[in-house]
C-alpha atoms as a PDB file:
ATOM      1  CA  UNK A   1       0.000   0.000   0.000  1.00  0.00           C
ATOM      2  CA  UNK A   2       1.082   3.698  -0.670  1.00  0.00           C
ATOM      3  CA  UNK A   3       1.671   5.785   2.651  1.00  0.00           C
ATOM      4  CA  UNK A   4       1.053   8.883   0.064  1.00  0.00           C
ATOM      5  CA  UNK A   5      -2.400   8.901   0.820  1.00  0.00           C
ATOM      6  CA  UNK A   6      -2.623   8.534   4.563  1.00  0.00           C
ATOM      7  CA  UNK A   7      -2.610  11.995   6.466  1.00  0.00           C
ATOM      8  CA  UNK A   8       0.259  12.470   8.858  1.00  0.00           C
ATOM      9  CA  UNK A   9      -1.485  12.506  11.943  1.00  0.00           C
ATOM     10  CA  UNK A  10      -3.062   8.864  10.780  1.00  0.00           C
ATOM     11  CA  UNK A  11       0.250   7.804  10.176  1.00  0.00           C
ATOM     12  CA  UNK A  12       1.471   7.753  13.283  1.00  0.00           C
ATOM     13  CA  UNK A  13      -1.559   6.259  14.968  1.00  0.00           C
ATOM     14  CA  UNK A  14      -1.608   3.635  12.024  1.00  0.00           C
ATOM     15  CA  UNK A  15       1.697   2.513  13.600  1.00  0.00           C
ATOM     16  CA  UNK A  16       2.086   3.589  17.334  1.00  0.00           C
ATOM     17  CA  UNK A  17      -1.227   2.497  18.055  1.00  0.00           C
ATOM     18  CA  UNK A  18      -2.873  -0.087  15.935  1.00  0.00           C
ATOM     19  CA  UNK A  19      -0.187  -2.460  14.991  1.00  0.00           C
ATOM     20  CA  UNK A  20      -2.319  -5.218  13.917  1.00  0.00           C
ATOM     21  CA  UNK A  21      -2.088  -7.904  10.798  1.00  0.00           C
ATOM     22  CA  UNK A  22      -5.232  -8.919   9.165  1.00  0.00           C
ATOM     23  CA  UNK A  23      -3.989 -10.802   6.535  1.00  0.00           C
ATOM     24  CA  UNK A  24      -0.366 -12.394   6.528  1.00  0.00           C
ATOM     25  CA  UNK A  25       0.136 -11.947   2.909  1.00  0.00           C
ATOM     26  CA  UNK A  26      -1.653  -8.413   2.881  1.00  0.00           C
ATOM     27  CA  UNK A  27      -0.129  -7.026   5.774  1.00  0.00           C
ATOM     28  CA  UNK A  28      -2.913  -4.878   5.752  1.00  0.00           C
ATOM     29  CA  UNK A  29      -2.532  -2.695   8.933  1.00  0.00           C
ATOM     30  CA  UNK A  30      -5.271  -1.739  11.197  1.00  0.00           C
ATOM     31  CA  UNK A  31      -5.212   1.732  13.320  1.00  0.00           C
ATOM     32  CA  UNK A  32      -7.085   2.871  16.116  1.00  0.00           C
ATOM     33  CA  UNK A  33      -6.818   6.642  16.150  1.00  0.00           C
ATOM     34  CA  UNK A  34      -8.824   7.690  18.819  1.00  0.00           C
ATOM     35  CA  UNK A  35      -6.826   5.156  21.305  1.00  0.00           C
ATOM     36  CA  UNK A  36      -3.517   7.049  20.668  1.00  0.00           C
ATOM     37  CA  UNK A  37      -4.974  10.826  21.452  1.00  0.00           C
ATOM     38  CA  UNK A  38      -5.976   9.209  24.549  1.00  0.00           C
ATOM     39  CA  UNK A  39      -3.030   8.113  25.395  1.00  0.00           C
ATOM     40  CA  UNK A  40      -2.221  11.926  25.925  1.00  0.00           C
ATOM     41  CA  UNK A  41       1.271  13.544  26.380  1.00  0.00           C
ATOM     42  CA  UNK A  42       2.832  11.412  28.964  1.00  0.00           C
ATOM     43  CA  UNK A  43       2.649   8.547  26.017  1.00  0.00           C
ATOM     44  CA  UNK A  44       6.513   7.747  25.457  1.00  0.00           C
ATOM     45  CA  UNK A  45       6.323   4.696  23.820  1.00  0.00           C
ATOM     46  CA  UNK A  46       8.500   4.827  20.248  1.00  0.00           C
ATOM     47  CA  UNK A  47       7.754   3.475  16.944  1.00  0.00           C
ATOM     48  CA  UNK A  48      10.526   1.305  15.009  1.00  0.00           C
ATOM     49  CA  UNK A  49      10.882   1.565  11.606  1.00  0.00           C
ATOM     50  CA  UNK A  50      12.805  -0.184   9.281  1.00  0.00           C
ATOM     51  CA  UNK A  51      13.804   1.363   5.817  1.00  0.00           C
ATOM     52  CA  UNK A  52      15.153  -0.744   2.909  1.00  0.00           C
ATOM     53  CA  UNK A  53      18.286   1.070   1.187  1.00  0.00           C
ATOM     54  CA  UNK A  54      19.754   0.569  -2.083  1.00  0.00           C
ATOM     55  CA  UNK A  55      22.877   1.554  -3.282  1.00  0.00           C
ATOM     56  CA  UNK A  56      23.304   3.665  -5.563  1.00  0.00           C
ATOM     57  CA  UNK A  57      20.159   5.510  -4.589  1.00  0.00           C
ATOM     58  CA  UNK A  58      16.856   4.543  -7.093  1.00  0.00           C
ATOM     59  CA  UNK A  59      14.086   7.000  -7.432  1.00  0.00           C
ATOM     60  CA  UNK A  60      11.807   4.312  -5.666  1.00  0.00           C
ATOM     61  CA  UNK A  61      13.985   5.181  -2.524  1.00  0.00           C
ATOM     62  CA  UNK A  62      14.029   8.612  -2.605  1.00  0.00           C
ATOM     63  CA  UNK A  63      10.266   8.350  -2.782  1.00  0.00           C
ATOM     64  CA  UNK A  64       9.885   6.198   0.707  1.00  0.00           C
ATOM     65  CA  UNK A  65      12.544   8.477   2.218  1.00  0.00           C
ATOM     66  CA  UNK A  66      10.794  11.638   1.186  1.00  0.00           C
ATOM     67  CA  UNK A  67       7.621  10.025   2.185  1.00  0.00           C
ATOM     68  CA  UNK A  68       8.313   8.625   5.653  1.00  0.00           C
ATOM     69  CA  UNK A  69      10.120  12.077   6.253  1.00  0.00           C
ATOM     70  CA  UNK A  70       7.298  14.508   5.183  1.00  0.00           C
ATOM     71  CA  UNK A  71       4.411  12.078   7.351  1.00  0.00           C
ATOM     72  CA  UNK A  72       6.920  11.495  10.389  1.00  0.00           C
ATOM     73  CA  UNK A  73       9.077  14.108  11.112  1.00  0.00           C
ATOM     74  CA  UNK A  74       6.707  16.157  13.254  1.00  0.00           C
ATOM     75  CA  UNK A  75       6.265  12.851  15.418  1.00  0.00           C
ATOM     76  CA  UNK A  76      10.408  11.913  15.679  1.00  0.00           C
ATOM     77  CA  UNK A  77      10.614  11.935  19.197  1.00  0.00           C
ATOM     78  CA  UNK A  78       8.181   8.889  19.168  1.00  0.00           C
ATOM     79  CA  UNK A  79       9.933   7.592  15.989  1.00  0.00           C
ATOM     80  CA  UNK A  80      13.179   5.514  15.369  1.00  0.00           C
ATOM     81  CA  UNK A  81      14.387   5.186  11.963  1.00  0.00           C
ATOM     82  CA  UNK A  82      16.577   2.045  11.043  1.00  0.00           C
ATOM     83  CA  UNK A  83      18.447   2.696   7.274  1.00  0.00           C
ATOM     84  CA  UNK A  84      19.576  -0.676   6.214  1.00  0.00           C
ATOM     85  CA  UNK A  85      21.934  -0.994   3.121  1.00  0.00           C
ATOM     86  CA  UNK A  86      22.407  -4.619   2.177  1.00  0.00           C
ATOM     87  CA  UNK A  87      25.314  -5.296  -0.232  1.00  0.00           C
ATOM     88  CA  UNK A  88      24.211  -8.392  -2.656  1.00  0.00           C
ATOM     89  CA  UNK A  89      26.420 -11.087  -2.203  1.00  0.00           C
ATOM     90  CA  UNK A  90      26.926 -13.641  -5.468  1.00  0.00           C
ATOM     91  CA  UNK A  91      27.786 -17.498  -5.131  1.00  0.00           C
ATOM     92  CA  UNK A  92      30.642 -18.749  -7.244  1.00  0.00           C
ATOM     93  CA  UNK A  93      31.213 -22.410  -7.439  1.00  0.00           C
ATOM     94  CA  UNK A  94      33.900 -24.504  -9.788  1.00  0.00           C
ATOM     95  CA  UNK A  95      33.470 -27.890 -11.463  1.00  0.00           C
ATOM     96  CA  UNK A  96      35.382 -29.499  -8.335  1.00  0.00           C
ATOM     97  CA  UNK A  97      34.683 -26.903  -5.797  1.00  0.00           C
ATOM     98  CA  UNK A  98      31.940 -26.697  -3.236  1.00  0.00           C
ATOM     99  CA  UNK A  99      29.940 -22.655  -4.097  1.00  0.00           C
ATOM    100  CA  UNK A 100      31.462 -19.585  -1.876  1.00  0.00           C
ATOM    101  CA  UNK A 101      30.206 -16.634  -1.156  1.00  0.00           C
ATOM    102  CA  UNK A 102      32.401 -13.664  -2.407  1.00  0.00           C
ATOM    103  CA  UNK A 103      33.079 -10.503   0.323  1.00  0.00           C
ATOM    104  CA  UNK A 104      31.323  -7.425  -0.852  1.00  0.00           C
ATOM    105  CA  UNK A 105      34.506  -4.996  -1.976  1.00  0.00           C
ATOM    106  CA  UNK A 106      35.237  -1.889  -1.247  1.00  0.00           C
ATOM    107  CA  UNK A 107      33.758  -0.185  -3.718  1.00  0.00           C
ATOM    108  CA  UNK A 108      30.162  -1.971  -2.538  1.00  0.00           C
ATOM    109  CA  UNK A 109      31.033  -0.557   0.800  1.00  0.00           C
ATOM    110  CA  UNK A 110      31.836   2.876  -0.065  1.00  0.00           C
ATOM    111  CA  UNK A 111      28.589   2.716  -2.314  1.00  0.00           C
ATOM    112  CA  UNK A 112      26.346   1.671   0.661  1.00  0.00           C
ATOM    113  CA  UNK A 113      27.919   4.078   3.265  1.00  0.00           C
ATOM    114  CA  UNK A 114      27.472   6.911   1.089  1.00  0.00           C
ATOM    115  CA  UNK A 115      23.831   6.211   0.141  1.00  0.00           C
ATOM    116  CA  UNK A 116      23.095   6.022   3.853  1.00  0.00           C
ATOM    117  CA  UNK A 117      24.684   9.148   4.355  1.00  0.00           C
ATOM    118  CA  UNK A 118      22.761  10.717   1.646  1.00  0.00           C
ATOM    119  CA  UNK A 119      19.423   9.403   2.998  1.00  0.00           C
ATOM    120  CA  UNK A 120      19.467   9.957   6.174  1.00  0.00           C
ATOM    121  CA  UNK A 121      20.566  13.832   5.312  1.00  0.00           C
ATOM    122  CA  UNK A 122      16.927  13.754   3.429  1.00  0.00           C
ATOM    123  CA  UNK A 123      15.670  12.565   6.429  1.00  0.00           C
ATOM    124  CA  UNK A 124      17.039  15.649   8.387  1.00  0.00           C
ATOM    125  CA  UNK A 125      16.216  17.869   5.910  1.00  0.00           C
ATOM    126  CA  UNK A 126      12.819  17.074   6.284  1.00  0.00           C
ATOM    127  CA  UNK A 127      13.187  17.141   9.786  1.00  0.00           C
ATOM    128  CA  UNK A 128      13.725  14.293  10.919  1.00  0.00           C
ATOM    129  CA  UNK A 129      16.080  14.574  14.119  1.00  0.00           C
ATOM    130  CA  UNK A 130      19.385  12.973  13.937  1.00  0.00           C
ATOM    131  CA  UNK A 131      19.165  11.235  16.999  1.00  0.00           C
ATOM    132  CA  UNK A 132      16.349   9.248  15.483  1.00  0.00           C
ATOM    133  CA  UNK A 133      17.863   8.287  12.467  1.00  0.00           C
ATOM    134  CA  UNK A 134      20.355   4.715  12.794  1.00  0.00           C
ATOM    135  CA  UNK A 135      22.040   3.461  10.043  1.00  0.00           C
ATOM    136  CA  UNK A 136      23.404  -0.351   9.308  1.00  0.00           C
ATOM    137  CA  UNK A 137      25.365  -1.783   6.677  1.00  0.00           C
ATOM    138  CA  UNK A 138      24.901  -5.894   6.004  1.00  0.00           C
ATOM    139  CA  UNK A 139      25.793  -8.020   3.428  1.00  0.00           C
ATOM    140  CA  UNK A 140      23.541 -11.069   2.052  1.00  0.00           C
ATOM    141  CA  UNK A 141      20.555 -11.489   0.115  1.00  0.00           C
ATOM    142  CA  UNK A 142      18.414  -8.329   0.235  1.00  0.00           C
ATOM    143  CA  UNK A 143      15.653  -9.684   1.330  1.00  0.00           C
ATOM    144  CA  UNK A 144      16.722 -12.405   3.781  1.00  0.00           C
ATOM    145  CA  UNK A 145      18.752  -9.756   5.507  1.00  0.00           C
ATOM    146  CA  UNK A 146      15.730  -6.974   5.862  1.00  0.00           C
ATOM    147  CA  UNK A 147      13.853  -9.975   7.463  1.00  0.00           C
ATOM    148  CA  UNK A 148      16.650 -10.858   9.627  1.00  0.00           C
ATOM    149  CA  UNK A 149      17.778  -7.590  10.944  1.00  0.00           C
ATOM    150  CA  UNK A 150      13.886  -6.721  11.330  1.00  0.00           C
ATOM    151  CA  UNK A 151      13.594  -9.882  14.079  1.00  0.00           C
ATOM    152  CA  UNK A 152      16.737  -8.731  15.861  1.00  0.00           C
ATOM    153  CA  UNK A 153      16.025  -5.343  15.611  1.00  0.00           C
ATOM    154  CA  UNK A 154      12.077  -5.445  16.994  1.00  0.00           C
ATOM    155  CA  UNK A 155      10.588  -3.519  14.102  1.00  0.00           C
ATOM    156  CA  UNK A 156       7.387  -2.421  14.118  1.00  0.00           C
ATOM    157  CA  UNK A 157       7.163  -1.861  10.327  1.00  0.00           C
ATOM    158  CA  UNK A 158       9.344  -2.384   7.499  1.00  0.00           C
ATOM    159  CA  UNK A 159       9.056   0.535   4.542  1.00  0.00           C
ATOM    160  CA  UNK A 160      10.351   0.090   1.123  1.00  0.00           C
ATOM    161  CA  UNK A 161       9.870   1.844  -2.074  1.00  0.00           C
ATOM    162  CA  UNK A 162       8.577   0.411  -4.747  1.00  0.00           C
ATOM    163  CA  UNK A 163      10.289   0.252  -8.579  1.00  0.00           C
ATOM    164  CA  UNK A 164       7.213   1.231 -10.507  1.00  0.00           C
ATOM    165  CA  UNK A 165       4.531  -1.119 -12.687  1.00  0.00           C
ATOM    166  CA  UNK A 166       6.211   0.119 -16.528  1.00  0.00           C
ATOM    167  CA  UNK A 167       5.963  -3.264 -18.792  1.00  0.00           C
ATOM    168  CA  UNK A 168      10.002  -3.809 -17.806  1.00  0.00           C
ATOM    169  CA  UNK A 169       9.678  -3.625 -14.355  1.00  0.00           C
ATOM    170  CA  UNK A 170       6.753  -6.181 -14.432  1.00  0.00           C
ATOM    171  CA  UNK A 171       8.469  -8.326 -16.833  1.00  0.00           C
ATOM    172  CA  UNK A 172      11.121  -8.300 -14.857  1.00  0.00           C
ATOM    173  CA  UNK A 173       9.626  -8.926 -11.685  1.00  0.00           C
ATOM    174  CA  UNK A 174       8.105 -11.597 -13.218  1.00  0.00           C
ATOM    175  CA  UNK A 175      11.120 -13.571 -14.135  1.00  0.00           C
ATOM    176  CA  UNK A 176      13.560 -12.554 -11.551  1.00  0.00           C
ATOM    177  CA  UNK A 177      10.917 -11.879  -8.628  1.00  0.00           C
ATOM    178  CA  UNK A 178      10.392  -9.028  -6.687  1.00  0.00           C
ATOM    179  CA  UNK A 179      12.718  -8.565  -2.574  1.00  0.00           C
ATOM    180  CA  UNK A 180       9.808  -6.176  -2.195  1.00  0.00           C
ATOM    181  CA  UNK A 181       7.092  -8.859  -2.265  1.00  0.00           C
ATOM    182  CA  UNK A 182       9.265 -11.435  -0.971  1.00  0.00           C
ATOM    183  CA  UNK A 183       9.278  -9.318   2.043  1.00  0.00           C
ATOM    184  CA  UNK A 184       5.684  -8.679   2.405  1.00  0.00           C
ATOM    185  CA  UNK A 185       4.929 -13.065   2.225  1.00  0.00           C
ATOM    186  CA  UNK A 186       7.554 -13.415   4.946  1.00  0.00           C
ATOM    187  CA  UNK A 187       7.602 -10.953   7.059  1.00  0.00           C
ATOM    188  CA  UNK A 188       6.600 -11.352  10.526  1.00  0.00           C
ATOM    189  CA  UNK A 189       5.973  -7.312  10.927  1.00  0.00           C
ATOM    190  CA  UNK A 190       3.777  -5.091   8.777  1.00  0.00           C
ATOM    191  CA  UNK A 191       5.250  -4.001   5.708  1.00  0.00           C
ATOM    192  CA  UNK A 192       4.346  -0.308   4.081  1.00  0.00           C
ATOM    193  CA  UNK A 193       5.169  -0.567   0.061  1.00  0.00           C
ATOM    194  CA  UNK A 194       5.507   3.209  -0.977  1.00  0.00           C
ATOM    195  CA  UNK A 195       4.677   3.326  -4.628  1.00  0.00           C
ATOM    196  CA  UNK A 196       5.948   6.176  -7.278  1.00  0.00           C
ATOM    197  CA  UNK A 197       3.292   8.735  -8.020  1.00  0.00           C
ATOM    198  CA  UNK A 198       2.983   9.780 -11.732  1.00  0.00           C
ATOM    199  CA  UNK A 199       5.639  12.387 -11.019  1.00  0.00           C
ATOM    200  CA  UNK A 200       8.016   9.826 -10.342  1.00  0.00           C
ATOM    201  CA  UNK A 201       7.740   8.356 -13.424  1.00  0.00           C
ATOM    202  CA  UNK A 202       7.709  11.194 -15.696  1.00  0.00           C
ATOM    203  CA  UNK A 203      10.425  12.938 -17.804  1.00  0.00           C
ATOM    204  CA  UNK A 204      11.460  14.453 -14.617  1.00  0.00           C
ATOM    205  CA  UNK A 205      12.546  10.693 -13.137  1.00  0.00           C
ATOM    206  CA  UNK A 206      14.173  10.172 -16.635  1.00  0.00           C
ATOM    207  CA  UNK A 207      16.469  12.342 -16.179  1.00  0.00           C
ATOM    208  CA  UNK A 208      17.279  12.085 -12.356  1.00  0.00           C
ATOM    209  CA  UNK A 209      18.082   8.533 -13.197  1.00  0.00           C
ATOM    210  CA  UNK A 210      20.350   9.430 -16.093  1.00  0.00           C
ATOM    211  CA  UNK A 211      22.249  11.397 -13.780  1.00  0.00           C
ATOM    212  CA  UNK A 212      22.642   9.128 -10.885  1.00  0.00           C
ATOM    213  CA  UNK A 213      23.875   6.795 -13.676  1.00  0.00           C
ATOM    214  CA  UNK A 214      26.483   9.470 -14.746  1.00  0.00           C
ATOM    215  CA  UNK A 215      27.667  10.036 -11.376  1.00  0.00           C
ATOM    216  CA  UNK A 216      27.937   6.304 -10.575  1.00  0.00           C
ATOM    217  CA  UNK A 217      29.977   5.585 -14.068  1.00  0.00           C
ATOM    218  CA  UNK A 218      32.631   8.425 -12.444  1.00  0.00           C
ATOM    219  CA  UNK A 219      33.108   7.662  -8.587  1.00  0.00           C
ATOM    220  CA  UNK A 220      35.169   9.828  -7.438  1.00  0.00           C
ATOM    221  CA  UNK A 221      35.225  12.367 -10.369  1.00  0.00           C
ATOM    222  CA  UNK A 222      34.035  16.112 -10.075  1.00  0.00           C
ATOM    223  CA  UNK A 223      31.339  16.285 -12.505  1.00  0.00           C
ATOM    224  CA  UNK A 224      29.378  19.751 -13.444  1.00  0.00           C
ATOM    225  CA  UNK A 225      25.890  19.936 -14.834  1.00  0.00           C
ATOM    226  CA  UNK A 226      24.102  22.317 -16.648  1.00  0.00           C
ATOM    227  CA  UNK A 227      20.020  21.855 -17.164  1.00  0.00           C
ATOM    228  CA  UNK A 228      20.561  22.493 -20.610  1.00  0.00           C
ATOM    229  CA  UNK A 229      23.331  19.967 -20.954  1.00  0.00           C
ATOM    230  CA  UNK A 230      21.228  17.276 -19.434  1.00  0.00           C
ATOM    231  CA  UNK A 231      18.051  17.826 -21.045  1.00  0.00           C
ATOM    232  CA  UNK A 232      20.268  17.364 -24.679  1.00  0.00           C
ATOM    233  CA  UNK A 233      22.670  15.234 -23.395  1.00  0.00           C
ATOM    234  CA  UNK A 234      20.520  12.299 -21.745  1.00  0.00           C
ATOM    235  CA  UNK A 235      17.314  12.673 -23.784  1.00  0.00           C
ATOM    236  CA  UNK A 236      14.792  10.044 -24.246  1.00  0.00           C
ATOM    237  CA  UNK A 237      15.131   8.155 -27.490  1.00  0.00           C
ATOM    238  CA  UNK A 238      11.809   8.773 -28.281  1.00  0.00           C
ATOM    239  CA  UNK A 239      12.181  12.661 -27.985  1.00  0.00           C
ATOM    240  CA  UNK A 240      13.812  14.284 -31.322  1.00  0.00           C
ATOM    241  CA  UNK A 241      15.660  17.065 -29.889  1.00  0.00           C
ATOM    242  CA  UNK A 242      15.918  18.672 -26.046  1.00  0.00           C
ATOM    243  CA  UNK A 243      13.039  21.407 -26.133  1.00  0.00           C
ATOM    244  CA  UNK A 244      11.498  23.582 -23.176  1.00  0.00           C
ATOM    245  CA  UNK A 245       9.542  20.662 -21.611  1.00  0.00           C
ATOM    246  CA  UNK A 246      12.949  18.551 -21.577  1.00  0.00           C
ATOM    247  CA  UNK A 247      14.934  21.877 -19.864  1.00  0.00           C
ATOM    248  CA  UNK A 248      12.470  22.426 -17.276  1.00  0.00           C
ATOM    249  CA  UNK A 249      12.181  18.437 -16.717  1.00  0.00           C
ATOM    250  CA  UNK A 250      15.651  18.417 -16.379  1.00  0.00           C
ATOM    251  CA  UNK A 251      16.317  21.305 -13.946  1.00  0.00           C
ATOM    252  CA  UNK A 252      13.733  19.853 -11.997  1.00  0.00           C
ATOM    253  CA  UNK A 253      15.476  16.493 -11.869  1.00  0.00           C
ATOM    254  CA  UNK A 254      19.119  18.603 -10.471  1.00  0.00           C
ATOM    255  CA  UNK A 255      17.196  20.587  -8.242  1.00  0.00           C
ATOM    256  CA  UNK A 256      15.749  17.177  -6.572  1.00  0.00           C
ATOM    257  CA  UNK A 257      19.182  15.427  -6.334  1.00  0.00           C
ATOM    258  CA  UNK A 258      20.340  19.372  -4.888  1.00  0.00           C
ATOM    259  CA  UNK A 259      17.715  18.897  -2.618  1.00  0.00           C
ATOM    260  CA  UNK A 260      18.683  15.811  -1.468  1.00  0.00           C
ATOM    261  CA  UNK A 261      22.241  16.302  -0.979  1.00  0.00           C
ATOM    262  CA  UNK A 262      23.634  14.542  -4.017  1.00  0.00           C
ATOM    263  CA  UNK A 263      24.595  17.646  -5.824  1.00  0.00           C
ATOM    264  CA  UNK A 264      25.558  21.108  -4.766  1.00  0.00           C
ATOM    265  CA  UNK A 265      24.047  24.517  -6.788  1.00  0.00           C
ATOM    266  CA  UNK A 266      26.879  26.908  -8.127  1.00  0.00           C
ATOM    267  CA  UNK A 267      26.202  30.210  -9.706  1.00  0.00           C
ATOM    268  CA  UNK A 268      28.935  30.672 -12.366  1.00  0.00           C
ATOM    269  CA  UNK A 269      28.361  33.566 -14.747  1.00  0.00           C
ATOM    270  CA  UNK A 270      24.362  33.817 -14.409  1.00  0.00           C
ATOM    271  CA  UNK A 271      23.777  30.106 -15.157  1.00  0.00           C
ATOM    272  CA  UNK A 272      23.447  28.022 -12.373  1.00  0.00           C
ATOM    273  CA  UNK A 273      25.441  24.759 -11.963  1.00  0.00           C
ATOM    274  CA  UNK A 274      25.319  21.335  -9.997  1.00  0.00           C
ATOM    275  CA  UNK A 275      28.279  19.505  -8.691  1.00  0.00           C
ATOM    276  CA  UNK A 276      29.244  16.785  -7.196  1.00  0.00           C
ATOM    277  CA  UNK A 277      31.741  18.292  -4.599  1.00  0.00           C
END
């Protein structure tokens, strides 16, 4: 289900006072919002969440970050935020050789630290208190390792974003499955899905993609955009030639990533500019 919907004041009753499954596959959460005003001031019970994080950052988690941020911030003090970053781990095996797991590198490391640190600065900058904000690094498969650090943890609710419903992303979910729904059968918490809004998957998501992209193909490299650079330089196939709607799509697309810490705005002769630094 989408938390987009829900009110913020519903929110946090939906969790911190109605934590109920009707439905194991569903996980269909039941809230009692009456019971938690009663509960008045002297209520000091906190709320656990647990927030899937992929590395490099997808649009899908940017979403659930902005969302959980914008419906919980004004309730942090009864809120603790868990940022989990779990580094895939592939099996290699030989013809005469039992499989192995291969150690994430340190370029998988460096990816997951710094996608923490970028989302939990969202978090803050939607004020989320830093105090309330944890972060973990764990490496395994995705979805085993959300499950397992959910048990050890005590979560009261796992959040993830969710990649979208285009014709690839079902077609792929349909052949390679889907850690988001593997989540929701086995989970033994509820589990809040935050879907992408239209927005998300407009010309505007294009090109915050293609950018991430760029910036992950140079690690470690200063790179400078321009709006008009990216709307011409990563425009849709489909789209002849960068025009007004792909400049304003595009500025909106550095403005978001500026926003969210991943780039830095620099005025430089009128125009203004995004880094990396």
């Amino acid at each position: 289900m989408s938390m987009c919907s829900m009110p913020a004041s519903n929110a946090l009753a939906f969790l911190c006072a109605g934590l109920s499954k009707r439905d194991r596959g569903a996980k269909m959460l039941d809230f009692n919002h009456d019971a938690f005003l009663e509960r008045g001031t002297g209520y000091t019970a906190k709320t656990h969440l647990l927030l899937g994080v992929d590395a490099p950052l997808t649009t899908a988690t940017l979403q659930a970050l902005r969302t959980v941020g914008e419906l919980f911030a004004a309730y942090s003090e009864n809120v603790h935020i868990l940022l989990l970053s779990v580094i895939p781990i592939p099996y290699v095996s030989g013809r005469y050789t039992p499989p192995s797991i291969l150690p994430p590198t340190l370029e998988q490391r460096k990816q997951a630290r710094v996608a923490l640190q970028v989302a939990s600065t969202i978090l803050r900058q939607c004020g989320m208190a830093r105090s309330r904000i944890e972060t973990m690094v764990k490496a395994g498969a995705p979805g085993d390792e959300l499950l397992r650090v959910a048990r050890q943890q005590h979560i009261d609710c796992i959040v993830l974003g969710c990649q979208g419903y285009s014709l690839g992303q079902r077609l792929r979910r349909i052949f390679m499955g889907s850690m988001s729904h593997y989540v929701l059968r086995f989970a033994s918490c509820p589990v809040l899905i935050v879907t992408q809004s239209q927005a998300h998957t407009s010309l505007v998501a294009w090109y915050e993609r293609a950018i991430q992209q760029a910036l992950h193909e140079h690690p470690g490299t200063l790179v400078n955009f321009t709006a008009r650079e990216v709307a011409s330089g990563f425009v849709p196939s489909q789209v002849q030639a960068a025009g007004r709607k792909e400049c304003e799509a595009a500025t909106r697309a550095l403005e978001r990533l500026a926003s969210s810490g991943i780039l830095s705005r620099r005025k430089i002769s009128g125009e203004t500019h995004y880094l990396n630094d």
